[in-house]
N, C-alpha and C. Protein backbone atom coordinates (compact mmCIF):
# COMPACT_ATOMS: atom_id res chain seq x y z
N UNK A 1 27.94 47.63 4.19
CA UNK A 1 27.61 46.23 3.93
C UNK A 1 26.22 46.20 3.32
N UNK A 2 26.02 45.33 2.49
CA UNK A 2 24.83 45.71 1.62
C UNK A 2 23.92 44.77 2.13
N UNK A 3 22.84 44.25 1.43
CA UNK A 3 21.67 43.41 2.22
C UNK A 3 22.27 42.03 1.67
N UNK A 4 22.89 41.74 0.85
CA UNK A 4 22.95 40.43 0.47
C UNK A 4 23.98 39.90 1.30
N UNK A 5 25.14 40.35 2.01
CA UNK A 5 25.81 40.29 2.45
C UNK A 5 25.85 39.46 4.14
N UNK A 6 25.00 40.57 4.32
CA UNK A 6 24.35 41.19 5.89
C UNK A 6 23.66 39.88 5.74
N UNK A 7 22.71 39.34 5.24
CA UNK A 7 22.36 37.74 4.99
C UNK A 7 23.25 36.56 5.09
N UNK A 8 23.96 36.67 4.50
CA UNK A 8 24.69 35.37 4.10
C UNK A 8 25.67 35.98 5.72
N UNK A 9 26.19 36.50 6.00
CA UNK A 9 26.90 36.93 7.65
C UNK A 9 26.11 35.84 8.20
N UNK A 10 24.59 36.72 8.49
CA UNK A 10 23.94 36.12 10.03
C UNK A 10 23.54 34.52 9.34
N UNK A 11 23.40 34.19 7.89
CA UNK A 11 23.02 32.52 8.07
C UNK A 11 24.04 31.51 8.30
N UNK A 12 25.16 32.04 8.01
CA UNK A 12 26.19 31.09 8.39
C UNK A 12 26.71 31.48 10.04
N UNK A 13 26.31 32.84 10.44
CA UNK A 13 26.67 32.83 12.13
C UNK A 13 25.57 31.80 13.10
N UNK A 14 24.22 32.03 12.42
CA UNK A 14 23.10 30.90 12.88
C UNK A 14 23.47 29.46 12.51
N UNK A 15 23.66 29.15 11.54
CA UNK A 15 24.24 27.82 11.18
C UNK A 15 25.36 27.08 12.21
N UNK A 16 26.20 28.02 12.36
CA UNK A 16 27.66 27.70 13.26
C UNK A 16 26.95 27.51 14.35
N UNK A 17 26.16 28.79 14.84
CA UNK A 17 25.97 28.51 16.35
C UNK A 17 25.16 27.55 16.68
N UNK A 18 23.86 27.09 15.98
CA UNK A 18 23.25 25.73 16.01
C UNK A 18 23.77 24.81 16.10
N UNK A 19 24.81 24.15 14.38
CA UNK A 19 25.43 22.98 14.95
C UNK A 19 26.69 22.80 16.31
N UNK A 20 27.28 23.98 16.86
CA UNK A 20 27.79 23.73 18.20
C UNK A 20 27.05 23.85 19.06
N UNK A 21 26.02 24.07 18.99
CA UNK A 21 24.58 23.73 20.24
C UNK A 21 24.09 22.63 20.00
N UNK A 22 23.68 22.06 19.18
CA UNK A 22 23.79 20.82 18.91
C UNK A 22 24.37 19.64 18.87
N UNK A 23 25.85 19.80 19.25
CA UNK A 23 26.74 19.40 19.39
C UNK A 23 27.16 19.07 20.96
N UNK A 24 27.60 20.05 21.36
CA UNK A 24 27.18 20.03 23.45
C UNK A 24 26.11 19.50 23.78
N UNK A 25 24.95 19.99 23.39
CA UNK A 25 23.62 20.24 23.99
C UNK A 25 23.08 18.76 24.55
N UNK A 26 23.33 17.87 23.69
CA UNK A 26 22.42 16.77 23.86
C UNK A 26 23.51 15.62 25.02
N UNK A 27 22.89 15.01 25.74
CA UNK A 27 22.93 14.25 26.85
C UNK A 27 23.61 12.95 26.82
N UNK A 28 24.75 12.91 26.93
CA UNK A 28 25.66 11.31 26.22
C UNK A 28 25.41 10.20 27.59
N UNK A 29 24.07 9.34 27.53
CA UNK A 29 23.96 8.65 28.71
C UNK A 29 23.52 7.34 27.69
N UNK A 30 24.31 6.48 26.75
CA UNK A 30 23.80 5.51 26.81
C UNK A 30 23.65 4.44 27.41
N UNK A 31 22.29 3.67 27.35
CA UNK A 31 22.22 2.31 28.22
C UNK A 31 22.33 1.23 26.85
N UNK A 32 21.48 0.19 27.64
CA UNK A 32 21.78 -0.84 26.90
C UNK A 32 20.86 -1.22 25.51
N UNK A 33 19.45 -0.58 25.97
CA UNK A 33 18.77 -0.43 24.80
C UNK A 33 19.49 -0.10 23.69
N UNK A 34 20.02 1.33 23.80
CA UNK A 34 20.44 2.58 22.97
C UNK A 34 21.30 2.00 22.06
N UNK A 35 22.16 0.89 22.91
CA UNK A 35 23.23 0.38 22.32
C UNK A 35 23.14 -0.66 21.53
N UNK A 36 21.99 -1.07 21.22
CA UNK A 36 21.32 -2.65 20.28
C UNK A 36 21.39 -2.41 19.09
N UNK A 37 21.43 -2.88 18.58
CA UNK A 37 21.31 -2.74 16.66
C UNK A 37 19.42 -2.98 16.57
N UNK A 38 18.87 -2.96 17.23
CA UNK A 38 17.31 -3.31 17.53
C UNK A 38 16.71 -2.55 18.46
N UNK A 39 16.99 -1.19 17.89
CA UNK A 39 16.19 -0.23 19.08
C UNK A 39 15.15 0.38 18.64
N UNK A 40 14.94 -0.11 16.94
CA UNK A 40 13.65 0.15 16.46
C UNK A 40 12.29 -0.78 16.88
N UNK A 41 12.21 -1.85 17.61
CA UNK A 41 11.48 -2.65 18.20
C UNK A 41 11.11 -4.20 18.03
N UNK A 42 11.84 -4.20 16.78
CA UNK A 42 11.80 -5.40 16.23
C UNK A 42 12.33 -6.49 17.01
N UNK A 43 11.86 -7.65 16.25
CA UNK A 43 12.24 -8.71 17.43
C UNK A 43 13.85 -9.13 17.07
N UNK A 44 14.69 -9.09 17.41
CA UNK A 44 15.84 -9.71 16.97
C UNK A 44 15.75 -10.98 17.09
N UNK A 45 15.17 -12.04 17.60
CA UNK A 45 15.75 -13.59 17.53
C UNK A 45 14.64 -14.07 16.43
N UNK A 46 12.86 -12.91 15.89
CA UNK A 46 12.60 -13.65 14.87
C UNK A 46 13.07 -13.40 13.42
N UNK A 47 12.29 -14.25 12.34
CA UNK A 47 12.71 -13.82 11.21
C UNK A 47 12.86 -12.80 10.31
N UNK A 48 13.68 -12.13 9.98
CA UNK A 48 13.78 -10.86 9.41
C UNK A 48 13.29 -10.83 8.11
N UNK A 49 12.69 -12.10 7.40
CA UNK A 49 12.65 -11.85 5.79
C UNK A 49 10.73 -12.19 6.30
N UNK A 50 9.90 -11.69 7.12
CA UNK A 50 8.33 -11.47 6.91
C UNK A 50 7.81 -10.69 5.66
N UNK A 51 6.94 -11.28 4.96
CA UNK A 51 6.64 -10.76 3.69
C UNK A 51 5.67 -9.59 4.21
N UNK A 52 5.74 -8.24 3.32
CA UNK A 52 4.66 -7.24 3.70
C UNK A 52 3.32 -7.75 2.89
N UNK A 53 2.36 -6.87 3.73
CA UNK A 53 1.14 -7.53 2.99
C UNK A 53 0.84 -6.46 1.71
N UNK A 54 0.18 -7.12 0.59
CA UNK A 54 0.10 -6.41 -0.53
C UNK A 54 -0.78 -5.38 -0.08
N UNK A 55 -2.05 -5.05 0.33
CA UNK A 55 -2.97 -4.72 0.60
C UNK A 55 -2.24 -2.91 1.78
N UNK A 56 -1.37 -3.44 2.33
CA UNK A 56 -0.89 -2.01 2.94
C UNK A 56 -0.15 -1.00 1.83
N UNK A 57 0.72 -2.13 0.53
CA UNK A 57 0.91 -0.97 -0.24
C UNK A 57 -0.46 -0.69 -1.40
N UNK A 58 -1.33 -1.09 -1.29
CA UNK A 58 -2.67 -0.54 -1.74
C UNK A 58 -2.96 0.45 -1.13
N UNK A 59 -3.17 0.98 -0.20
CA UNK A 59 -3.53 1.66 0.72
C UNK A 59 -2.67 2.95 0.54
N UNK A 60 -1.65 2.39 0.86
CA UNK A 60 -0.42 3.43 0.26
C UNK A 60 -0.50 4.25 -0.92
N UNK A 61 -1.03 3.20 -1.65
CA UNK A 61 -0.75 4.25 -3.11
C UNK A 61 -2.36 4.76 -3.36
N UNK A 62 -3.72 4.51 -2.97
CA UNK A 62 -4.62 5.38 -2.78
C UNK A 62 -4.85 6.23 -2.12
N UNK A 63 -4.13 6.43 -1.20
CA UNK A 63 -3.67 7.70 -0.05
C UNK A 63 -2.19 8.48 -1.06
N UNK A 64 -1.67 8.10 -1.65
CA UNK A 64 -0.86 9.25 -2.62
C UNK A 64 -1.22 9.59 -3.20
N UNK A 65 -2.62 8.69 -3.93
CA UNK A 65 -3.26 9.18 -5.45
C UNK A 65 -3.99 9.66 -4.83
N UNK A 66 -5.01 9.78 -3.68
CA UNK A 66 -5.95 10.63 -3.20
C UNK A 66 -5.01 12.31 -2.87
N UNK A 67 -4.27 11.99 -2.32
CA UNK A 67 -3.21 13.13 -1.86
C UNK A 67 -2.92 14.23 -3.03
N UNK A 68 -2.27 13.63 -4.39
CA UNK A 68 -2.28 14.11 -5.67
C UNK A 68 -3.19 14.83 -5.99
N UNK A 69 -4.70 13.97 -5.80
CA UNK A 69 -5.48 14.82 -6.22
C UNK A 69 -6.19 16.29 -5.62
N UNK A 70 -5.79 16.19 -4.32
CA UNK A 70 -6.27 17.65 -3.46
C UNK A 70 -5.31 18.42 -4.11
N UNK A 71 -3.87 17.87 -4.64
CA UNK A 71 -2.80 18.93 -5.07
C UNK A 71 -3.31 19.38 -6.42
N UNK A 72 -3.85 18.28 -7.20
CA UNK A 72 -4.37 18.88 -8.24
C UNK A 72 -5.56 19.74 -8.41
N UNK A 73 -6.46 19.98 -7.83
CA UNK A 73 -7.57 20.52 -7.85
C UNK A 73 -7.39 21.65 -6.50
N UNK A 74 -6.04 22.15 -6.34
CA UNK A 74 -6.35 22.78 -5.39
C UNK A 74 -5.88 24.39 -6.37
N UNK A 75 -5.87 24.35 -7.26
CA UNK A 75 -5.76 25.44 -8.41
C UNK A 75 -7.26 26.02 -8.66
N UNK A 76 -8.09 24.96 -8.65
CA UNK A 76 -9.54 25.20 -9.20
C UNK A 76 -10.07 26.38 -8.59
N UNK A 77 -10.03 27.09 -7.35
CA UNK A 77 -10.90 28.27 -7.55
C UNK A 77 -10.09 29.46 -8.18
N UNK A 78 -9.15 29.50 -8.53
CA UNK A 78 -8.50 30.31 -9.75
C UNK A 78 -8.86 30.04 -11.05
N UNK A 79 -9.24 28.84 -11.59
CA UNK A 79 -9.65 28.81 -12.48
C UNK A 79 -10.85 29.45 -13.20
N UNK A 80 -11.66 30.02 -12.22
CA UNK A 80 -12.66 30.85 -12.87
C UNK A 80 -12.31 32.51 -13.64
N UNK A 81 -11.01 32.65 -13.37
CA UNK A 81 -10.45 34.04 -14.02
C UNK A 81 -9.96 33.58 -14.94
N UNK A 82 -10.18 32.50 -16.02
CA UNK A 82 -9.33 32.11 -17.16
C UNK A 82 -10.87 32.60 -18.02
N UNK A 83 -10.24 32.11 -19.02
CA UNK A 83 -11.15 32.96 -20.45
C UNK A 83 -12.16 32.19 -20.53
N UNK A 84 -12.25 30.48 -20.01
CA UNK A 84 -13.51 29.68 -20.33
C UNK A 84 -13.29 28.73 -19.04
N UNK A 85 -14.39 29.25 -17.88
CA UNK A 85 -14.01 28.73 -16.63
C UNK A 85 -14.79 27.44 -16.32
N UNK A 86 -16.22 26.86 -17.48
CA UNK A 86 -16.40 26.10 -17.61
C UNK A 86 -15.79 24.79 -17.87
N UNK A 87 -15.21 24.82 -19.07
CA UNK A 87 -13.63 24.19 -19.61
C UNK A 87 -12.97 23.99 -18.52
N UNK A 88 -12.60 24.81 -17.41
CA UNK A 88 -11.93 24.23 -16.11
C UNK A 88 -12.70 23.37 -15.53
N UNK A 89 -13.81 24.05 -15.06
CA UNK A 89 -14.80 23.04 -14.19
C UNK A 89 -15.12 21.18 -14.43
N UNK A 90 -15.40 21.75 -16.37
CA UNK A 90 -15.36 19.97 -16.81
C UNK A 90 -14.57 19.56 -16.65
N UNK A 91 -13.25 19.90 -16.49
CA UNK A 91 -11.81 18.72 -16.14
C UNK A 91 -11.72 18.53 -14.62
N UNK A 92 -12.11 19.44 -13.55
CA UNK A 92 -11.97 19.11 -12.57
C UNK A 92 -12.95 17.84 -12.13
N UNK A 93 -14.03 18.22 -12.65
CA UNK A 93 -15.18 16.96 -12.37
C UNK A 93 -15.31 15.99 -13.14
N UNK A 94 -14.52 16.06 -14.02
CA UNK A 94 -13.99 14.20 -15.05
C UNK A 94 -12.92 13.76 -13.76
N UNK A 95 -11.65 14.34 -13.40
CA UNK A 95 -10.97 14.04 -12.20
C UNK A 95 -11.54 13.25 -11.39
N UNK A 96 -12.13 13.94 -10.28
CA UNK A 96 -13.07 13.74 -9.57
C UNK A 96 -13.93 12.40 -9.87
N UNK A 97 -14.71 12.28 -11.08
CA UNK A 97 -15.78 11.28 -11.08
C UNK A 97 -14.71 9.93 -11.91
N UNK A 98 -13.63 10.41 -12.31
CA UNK A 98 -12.67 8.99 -12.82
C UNK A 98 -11.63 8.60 -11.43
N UNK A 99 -11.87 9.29 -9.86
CA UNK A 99 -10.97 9.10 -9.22
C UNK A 99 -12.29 8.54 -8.41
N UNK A 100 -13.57 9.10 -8.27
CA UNK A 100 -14.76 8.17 -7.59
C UNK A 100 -14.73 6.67 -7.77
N UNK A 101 -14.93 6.65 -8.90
CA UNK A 101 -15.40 5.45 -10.07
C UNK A 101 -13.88 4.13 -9.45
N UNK A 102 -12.69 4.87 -9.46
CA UNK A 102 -11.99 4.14 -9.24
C UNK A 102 -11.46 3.28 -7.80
N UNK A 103 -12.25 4.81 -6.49
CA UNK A 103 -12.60 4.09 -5.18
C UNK A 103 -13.68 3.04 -5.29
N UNK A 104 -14.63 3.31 -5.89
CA UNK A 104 -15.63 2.56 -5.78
C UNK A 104 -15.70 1.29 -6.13
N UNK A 105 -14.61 0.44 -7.05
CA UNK A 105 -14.63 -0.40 -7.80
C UNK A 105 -13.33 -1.01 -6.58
N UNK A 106 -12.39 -0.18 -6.15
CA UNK A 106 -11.75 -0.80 -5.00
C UNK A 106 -12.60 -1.27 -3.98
N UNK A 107 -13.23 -1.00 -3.62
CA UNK A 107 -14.01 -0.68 -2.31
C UNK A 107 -15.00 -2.03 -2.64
N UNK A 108 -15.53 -2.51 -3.89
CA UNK A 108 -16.73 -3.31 -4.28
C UNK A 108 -15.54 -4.86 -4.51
N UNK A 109 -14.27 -4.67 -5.08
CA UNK A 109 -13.43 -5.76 -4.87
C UNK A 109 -12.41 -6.16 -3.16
N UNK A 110 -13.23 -5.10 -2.64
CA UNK A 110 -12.62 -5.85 -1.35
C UNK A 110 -11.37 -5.47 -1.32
N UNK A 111 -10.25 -4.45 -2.07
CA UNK A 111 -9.12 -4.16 -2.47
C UNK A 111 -9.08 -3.59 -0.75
N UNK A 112 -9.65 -2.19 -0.18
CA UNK A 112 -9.67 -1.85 0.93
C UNK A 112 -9.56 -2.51 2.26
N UNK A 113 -10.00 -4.01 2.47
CA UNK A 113 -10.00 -4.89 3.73
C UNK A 113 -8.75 -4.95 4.34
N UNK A 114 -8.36 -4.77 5.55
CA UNK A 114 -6.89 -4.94 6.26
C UNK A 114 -7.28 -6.34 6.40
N UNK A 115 -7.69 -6.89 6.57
CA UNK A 115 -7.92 -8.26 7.03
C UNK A 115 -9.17 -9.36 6.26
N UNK A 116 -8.68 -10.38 5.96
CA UNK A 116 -9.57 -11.52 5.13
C UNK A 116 -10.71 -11.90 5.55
């Protein structure tokens, strides 16, 4: 039996044996909570159409674009083995000072406030 084989055997013998452990394993005791269409916490008797506030998906998307950018600049200390590691450096710190510039101007319009 060769190695590729001998693989694909034990991931589908692990696979099987998980989902029938998974299957037994867990504890069939529901109550009445369990059984609500509202066991995420919400209120069921209020209104379901509450508008979200704009300001949380602000937040949201400067925490992805901040996020992005650790992904992007997380190449940069490799960049000094390229042929002109300066040329790297200036793009990382245009990044950087056009992703400052752009907290800062949030931050000076009040864009950041959870509350009025």
């Amino acid at each position: 039996m060769n190695l590729v084989t001998a693989m694909i055997v034990i991931s589908i013998t692990l696979s099987t044996v998980l989902a029938l452990v998974s299957f037994w394993l867990p504890q069939m005791n529901p109550d009445q909570e369990k059984l609500s269409p509202y066991e995420c916490g919400f209120d069921p008797l209020g209104s379901a159409r509450l508008p979200f506030s704009m300001r949380f998906f602000l937040v949201a998307i400067l925490f992805i674009l901040f996020d992005l950018e650790i992904a992007l600049l997380l190449p940069l200390p490799w960049g000094d083995q390229l042929s002109s590691p300066l040329t790297t450096f200036s793009w990382a710190a245009a990044v950087l000072l056009l992703l400052t510039l752009g907290l800062v101007y949030e931050w000076l319009q009040g864009g950041l406030e959870w509350a009025e």
